[in-house]
N, C-alpha and C. Protein backbone atom coordinates (compact mmCIF):
# COMPACT_ATOMS: atom_id res chain seq x y z
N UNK A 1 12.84 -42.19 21.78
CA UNK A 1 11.45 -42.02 21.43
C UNK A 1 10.98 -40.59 21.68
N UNK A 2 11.50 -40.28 22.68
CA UNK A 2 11.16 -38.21 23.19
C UNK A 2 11.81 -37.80 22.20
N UNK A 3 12.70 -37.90 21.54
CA UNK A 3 13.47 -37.44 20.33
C UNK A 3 12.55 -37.17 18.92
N UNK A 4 11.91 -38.54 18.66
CA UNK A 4 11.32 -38.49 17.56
C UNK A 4 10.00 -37.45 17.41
N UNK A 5 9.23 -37.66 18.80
CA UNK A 5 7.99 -36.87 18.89
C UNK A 5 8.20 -35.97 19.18
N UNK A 6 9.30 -34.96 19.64
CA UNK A 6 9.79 -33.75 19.87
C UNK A 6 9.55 -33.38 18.51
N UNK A 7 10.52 -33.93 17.36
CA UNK A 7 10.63 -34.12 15.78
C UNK A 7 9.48 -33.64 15.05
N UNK A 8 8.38 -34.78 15.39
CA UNK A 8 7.32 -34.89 14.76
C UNK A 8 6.43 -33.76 15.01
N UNK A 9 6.28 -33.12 16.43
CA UNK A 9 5.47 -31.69 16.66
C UNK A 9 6.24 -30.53 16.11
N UNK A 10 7.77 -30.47 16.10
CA UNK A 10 8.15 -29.64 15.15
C UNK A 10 8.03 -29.34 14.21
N UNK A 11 7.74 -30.23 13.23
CA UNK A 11 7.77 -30.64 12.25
C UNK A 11 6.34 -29.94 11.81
N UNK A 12 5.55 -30.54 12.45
CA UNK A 12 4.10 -30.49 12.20
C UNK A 12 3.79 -29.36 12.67
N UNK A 13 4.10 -28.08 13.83
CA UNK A 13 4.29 -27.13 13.96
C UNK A 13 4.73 -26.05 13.16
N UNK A 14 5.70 -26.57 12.18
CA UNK A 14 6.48 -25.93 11.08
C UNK A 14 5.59 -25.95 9.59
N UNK A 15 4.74 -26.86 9.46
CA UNK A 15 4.15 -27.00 8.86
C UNK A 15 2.82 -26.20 8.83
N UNK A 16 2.30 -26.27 10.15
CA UNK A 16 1.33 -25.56 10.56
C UNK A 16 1.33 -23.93 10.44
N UNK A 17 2.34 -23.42 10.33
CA UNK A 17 3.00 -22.49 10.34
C UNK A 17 3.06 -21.64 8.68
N UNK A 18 3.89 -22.86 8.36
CA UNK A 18 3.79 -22.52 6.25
C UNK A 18 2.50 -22.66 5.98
N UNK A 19 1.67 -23.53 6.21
CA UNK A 19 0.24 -23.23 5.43
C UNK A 19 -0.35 -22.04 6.12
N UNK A 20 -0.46 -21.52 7.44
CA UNK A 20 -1.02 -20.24 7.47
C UNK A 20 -0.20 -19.00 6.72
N UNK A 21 1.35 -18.61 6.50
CA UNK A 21 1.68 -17.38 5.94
C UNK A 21 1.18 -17.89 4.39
N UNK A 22 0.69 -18.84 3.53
CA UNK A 22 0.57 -19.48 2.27
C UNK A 22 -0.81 -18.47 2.62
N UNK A 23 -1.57 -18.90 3.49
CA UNK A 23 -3.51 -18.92 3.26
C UNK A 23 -3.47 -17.60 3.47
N UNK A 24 -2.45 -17.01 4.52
CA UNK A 24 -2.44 -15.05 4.78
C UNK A 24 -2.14 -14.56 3.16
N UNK A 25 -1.24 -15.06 2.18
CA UNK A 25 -0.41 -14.56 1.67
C UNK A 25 -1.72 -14.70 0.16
N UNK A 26 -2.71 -15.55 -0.19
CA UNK A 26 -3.33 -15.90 -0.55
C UNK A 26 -4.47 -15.02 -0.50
N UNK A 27 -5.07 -14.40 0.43
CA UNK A 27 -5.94 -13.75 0.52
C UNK A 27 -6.15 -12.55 0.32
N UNK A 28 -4.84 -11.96 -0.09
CA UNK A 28 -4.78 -10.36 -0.42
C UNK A 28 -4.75 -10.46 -1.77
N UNK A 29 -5.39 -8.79 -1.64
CA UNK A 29 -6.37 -8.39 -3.15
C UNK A 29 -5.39 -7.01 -3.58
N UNK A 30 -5.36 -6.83 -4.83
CA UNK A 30 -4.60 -5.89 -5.01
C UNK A 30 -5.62 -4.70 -5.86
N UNK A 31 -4.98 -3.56 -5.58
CA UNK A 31 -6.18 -2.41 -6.71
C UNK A 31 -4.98 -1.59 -7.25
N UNK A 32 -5.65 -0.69 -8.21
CA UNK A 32 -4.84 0.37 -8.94
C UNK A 32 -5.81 1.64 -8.76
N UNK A 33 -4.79 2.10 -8.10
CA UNK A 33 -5.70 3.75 -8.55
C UNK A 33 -4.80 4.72 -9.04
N UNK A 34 -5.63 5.52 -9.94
CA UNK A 34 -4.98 6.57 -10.71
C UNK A 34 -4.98 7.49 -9.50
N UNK A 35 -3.50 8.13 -9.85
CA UNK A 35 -3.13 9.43 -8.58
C UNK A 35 -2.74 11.15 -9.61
N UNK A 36 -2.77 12.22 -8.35
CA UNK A 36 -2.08 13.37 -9.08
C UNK A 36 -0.72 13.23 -8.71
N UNK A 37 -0.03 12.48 -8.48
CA UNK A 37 1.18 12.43 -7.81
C UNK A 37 2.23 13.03 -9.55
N UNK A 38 3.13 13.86 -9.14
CA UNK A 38 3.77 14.70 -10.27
C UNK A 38 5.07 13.90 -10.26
N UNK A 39 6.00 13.35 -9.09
CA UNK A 39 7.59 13.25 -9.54
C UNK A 39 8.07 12.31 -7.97
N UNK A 40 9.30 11.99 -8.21
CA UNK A 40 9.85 11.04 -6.87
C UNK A 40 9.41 10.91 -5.49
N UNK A 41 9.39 12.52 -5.35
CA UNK A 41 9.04 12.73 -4.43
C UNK A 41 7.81 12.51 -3.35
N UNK A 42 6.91 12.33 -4.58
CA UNK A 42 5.43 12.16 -4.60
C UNK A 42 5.65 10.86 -4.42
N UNK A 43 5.96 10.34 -5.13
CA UNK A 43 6.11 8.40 -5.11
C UNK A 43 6.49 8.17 -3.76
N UNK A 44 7.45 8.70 -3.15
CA UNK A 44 7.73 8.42 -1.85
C UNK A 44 7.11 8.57 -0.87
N UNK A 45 6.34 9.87 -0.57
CA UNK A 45 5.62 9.99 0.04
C UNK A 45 4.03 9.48 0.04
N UNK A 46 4.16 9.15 -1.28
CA UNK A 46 2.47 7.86 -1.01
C UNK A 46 2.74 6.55 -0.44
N UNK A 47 4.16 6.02 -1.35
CA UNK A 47 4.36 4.96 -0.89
C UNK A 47 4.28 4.73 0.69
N UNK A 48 5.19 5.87 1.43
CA UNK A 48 5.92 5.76 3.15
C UNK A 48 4.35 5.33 3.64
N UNK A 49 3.10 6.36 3.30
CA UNK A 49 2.03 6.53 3.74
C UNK A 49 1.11 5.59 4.10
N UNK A 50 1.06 4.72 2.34
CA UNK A 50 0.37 3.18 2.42
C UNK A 50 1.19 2.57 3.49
N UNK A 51 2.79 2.47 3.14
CA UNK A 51 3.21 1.30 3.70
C UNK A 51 2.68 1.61 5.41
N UNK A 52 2.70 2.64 6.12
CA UNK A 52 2.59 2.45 7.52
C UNK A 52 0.79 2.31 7.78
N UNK A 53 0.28 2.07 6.68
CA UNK A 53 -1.36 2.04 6.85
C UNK A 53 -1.72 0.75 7.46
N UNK A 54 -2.61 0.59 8.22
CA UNK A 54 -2.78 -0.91 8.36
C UNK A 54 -3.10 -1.75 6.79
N UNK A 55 -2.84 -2.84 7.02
CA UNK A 55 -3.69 -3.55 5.98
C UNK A 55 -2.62 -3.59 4.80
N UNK A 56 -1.84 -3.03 4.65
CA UNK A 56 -1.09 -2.47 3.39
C UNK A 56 -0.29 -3.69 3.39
N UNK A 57 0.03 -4.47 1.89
CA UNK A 57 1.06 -5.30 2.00
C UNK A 57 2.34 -4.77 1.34
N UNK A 58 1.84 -4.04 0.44
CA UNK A 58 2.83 -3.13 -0.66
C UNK A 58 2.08 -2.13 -1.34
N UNK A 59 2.83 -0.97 -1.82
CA UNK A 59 2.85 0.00 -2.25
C UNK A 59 3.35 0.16 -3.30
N UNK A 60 3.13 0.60 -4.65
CA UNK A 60 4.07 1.27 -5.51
C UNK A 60 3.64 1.70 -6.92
N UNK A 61 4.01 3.17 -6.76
CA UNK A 61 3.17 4.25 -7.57
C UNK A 61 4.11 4.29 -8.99
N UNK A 62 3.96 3.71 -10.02
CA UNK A 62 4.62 4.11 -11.22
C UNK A 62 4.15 5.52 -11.74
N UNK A 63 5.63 6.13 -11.93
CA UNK A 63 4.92 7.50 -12.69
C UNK A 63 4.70 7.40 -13.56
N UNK A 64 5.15 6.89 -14.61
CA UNK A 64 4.66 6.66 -16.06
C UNK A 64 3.00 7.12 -16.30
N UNK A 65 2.57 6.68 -15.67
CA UNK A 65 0.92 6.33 -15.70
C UNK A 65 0.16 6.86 -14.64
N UNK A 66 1.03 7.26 -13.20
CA UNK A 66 0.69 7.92 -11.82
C UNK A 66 -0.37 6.50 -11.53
N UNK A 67 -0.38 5.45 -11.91
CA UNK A 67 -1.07 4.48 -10.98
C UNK A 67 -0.28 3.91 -9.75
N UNK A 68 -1.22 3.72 -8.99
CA UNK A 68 -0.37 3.13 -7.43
C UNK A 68 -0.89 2.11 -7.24
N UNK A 69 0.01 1.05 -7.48
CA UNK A 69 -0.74 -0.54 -7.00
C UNK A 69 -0.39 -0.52 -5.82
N UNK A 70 -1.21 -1.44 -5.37
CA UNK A 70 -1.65 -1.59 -3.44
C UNK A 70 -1.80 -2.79 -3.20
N UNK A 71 -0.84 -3.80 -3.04
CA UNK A 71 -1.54 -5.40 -2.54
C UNK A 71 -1.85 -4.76 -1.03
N UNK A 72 -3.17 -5.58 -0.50
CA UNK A 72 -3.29 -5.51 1.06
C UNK A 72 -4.58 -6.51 1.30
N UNK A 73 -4.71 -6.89 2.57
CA UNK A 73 -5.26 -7.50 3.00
C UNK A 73 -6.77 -7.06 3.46
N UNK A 74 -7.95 -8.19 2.41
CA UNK A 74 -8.94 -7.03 2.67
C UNK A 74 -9.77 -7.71 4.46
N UNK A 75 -8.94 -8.03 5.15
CA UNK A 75 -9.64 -8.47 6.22
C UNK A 75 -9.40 -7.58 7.52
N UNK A 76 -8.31 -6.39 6.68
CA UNK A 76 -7.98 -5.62 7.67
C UNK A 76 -7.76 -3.91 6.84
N UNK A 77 -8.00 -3.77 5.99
CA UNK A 77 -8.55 -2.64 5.15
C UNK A 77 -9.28 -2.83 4.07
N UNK A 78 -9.60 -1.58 3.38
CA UNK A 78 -10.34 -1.63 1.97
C UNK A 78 -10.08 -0.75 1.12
N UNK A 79 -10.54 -1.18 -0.30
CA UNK A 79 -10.32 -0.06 -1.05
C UNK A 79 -10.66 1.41 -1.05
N UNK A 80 -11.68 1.87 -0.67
CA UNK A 80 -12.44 2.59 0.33
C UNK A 80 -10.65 3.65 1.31
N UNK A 81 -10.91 3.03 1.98
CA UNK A 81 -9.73 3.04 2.90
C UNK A 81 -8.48 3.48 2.54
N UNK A 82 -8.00 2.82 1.52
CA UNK A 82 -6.64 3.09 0.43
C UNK A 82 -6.99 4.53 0.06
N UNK A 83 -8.06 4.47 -0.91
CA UNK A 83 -8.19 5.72 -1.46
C UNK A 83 -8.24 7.17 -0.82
N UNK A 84 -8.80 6.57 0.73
CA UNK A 84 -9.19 8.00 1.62
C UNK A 84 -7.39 8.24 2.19
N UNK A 85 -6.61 7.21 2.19
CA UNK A 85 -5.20 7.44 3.02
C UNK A 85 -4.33 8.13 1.90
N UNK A 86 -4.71 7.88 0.44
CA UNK A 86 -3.77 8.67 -0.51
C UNK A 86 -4.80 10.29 -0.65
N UNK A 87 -5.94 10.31 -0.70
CA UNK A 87 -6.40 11.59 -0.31
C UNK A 87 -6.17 12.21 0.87
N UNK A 88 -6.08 11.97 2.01
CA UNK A 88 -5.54 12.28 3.08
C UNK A 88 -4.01 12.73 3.33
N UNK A 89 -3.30 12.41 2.11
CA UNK A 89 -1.97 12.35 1.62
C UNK A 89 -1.63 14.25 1.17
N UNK A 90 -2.77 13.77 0.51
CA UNK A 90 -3.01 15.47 -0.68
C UNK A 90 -3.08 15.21 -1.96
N UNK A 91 -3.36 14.11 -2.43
CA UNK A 91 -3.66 13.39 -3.65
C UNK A 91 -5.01 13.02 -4.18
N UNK A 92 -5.39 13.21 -5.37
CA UNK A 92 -6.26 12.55 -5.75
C UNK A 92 -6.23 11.10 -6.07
N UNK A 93 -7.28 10.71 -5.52
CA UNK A 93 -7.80 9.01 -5.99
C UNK A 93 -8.30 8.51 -6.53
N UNK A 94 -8.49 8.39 -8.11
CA UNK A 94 -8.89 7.90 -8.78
C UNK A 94 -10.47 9.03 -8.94
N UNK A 95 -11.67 9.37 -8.32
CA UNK A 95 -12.38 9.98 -8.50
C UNK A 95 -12.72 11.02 -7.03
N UNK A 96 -12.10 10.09 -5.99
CA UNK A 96 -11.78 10.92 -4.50
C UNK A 96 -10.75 12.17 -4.83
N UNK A 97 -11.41 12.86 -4.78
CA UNK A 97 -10.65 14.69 -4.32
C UNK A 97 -9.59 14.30 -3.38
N UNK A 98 -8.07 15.14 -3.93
CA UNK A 98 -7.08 15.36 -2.74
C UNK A 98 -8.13 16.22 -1.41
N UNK A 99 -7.58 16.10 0.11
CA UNK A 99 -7.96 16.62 1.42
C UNK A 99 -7.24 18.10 0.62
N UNK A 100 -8.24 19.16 0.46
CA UNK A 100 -7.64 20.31 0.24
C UNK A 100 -6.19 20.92 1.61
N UNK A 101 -6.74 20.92 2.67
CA UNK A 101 -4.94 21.14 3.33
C UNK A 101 -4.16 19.88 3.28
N UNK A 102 -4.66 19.20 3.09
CA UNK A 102 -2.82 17.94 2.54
C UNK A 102 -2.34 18.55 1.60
N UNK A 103 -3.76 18.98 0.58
CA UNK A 103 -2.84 19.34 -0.80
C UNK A 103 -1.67 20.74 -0.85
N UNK A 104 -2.43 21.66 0.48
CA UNK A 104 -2.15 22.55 0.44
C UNK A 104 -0.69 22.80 1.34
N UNK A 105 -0.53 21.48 1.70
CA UNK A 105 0.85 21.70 2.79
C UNK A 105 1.64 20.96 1.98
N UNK A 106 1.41 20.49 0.31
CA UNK A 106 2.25 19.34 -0.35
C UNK A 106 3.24 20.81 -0.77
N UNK A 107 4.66 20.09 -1.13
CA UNK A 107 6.07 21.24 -1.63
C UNK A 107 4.83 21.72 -3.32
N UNK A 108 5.36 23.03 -3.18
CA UNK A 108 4.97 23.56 -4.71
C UNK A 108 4.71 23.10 -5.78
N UNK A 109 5.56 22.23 -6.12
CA UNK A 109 6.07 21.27 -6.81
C UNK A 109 5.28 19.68 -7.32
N UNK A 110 4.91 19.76 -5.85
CA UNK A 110 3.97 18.56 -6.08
C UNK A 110 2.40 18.54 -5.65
N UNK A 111 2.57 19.45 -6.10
CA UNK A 111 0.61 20.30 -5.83
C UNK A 111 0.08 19.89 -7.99
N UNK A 112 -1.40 19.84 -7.50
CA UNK A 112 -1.96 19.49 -9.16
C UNK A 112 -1.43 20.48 -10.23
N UNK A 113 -1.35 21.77 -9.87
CA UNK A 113 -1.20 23.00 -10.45
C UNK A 113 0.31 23.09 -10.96
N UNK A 114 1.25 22.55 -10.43
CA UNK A 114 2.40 22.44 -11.12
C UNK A 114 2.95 21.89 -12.36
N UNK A 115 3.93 22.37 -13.12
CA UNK A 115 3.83 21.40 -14.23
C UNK A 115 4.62 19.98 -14.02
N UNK A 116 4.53 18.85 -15.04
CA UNK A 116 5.25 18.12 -14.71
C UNK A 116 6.81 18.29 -14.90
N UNK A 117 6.92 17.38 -13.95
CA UNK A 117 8.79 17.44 -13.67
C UNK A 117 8.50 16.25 -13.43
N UNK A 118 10.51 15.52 -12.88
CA UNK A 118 11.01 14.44 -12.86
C UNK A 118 11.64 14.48 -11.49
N UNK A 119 11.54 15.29 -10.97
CA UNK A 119 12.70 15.16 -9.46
C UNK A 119 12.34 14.62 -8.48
C-alpha cells in the first residue's frame, strides 16, 4: 500500500510538474524587430546578447531581412527591454538608435556605414 501512494504522489507530482513547463511555455510572446546588423558575425553577437538577457527564450536574427525574432517571457522582460539590449549591442532597433559607443566599438565591418558583406 506505501508502494502505491508513493506511485500516486509521483505521479501526480510529475504531472504537476508538466502542466507548469506547458503554462511557462504558453505564456511567452514573441516580437520581430528590424536590426542594422550587416553579416554572421553580427547575428552572433545579437544572438549571444539576447540569449544571456533575462527573459529571453530564443534569439534569432535572419539576415535576409536583418529581422531578429525574440520568443521571451513577458513576466520577466519586455519589448521595451529587447530593443534597448540590441541597442545597447550597437544596433539599431527597429526605430531605437544603436548606443553610439557600442556602435562605435562594433569591428569596421559591422558598423551601419559599411557595405554589405556575408562573413
Amino acid at each position: 500500500m506505501k508502494q502505491i501512494t508513493s506511485l500516486l504522489m509521483a505521479f501526480v507530482l510529475m504531472m504537476g510538474l508538466a502542466n507548469f513547463a506547458y503554462s511557462a511555455d504558453n505564456d511567452s510572446k514573441e516580437v520581430k524587430i528590424k536590426t542594422s546588423a550587416k553579416c554572421k558575425m553580427c547575428k552572433s553577437r545579437l544572438e549571444r546578447n539576447l540569449g544571456l538577457s533575462k527573459g529571453i527564450e530564443s534569439a534569432n536574427l535572419n539576415l535576409d531581412d536583418k529581422v531578429m525574432t525574440v520568443k521571451y517571457n513577458p513576466k520577466r522582460t519586455s519589448e521595451e527591454k529587447i530593443r534597448e539590449v540590441i541597442a545597447k549591442t550597437g544596433y539599431q532597433a527597429d526605430e531605437i538608435p544603436a548606443v553610439e559607443s557600442a556602435h562605435d566599438k562594433l569591428p569596421k565591418c559591422c558598423r551601419r556605414t559599411a557595405e554589405e558583406h556575408s562573413h
